[in-house]
Protein backbone atom coordinates (compact mmCIF):
# COMPACT_ATOMS: atom_id res chain seq x y z
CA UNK A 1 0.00 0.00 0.00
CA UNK A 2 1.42 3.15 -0.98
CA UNK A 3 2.24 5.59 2.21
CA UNK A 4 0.17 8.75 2.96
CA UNK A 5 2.36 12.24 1.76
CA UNK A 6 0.24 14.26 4.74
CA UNK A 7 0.28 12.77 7.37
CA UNK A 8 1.95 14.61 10.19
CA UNK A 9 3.67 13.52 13.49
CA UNK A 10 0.88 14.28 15.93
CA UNK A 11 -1.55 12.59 13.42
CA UNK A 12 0.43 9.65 13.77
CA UNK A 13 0.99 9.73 17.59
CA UNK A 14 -2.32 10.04 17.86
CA UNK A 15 -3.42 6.95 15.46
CA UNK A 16 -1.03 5.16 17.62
CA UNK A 17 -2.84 5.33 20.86
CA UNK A 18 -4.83 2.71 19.39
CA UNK A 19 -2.03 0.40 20.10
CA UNK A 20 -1.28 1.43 23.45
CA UNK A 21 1.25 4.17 22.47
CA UNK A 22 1.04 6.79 24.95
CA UNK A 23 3.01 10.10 24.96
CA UNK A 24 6.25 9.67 27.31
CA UNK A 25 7.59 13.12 27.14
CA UNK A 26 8.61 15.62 23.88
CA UNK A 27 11.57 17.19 23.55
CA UNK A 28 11.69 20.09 20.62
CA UNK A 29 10.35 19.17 17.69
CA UNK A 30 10.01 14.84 18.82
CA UNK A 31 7.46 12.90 20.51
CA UNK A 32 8.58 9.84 22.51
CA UNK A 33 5.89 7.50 22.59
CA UNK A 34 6.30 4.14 25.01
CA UNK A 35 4.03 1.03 25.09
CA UNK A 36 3.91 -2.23 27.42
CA UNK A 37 1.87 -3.66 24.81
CA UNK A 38 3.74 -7.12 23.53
CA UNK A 39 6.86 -5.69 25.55
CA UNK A 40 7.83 -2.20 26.42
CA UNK A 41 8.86 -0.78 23.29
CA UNK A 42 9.72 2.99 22.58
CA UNK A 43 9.58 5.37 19.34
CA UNK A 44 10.57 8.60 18.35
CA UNK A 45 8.40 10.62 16.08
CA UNK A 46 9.42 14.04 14.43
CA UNK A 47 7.19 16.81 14.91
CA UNK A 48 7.33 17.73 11.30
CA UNK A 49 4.20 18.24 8.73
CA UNK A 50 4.33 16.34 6.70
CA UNK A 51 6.33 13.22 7.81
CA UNK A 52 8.63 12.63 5.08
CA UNK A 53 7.98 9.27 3.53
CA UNK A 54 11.32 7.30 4.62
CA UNK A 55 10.69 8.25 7.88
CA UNK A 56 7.31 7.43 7.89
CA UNK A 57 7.91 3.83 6.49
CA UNK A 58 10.92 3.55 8.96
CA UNK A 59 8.29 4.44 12.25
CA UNK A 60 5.75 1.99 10.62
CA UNK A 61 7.86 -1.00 10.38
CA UNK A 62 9.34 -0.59 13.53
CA UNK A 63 6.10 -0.62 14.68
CA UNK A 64 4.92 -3.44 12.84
CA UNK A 65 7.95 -5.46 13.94
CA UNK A 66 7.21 -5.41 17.67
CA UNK A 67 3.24 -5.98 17.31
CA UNK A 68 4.02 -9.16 15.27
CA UNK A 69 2.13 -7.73 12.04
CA UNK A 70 3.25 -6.65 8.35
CA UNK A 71 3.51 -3.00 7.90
CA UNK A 72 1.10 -2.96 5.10
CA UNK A 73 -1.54 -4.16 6.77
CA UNK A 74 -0.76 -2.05 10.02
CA UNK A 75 -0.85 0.78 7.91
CA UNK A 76 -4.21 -0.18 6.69
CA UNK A 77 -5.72 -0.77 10.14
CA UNK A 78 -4.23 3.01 11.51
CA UNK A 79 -5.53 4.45 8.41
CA UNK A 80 -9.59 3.06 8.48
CA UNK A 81 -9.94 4.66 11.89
């Protein structure tokens, strides 16, 4: 699936709550989000509008990696809500 060119880093912080991503602190222009979901895992999100598209697929398959899932189809589950 081809990756969204607006999407923006609070955007994606917030689609990310939905998988138990939660805001640990922001420093500047990044978001640190933590979850205990599947393991504590931690990501860094740029602040920027829009995300740039490497660094959007880079946050997406890290993401994908510690859930367990493909990125594609993540991508397609954070998208439909």
């Amino acid at each position: 699936m081809r990756l969204p060119r607006d999407l923006d880093g609070e955007q994606l912080a917030r689609l990310l709550r939905h998988y138990g991503y939660v805001v640990t602190r922001q420093t500047g222009s990044h978001i640190r989000l933590t979850t205990a979901q599947e393991g504590e895992h931690h990501i860094t999100i740029p602040r920027h509008s829009p995300l740039r598209v490497g660094t959007l697929n880079a946050i997406l398959r890290d993401v994908a990696q510690h859930l367990g899932v493909e990125r594609d189809i993540l991508l397609v589950a954070l998208l439909d809500r």
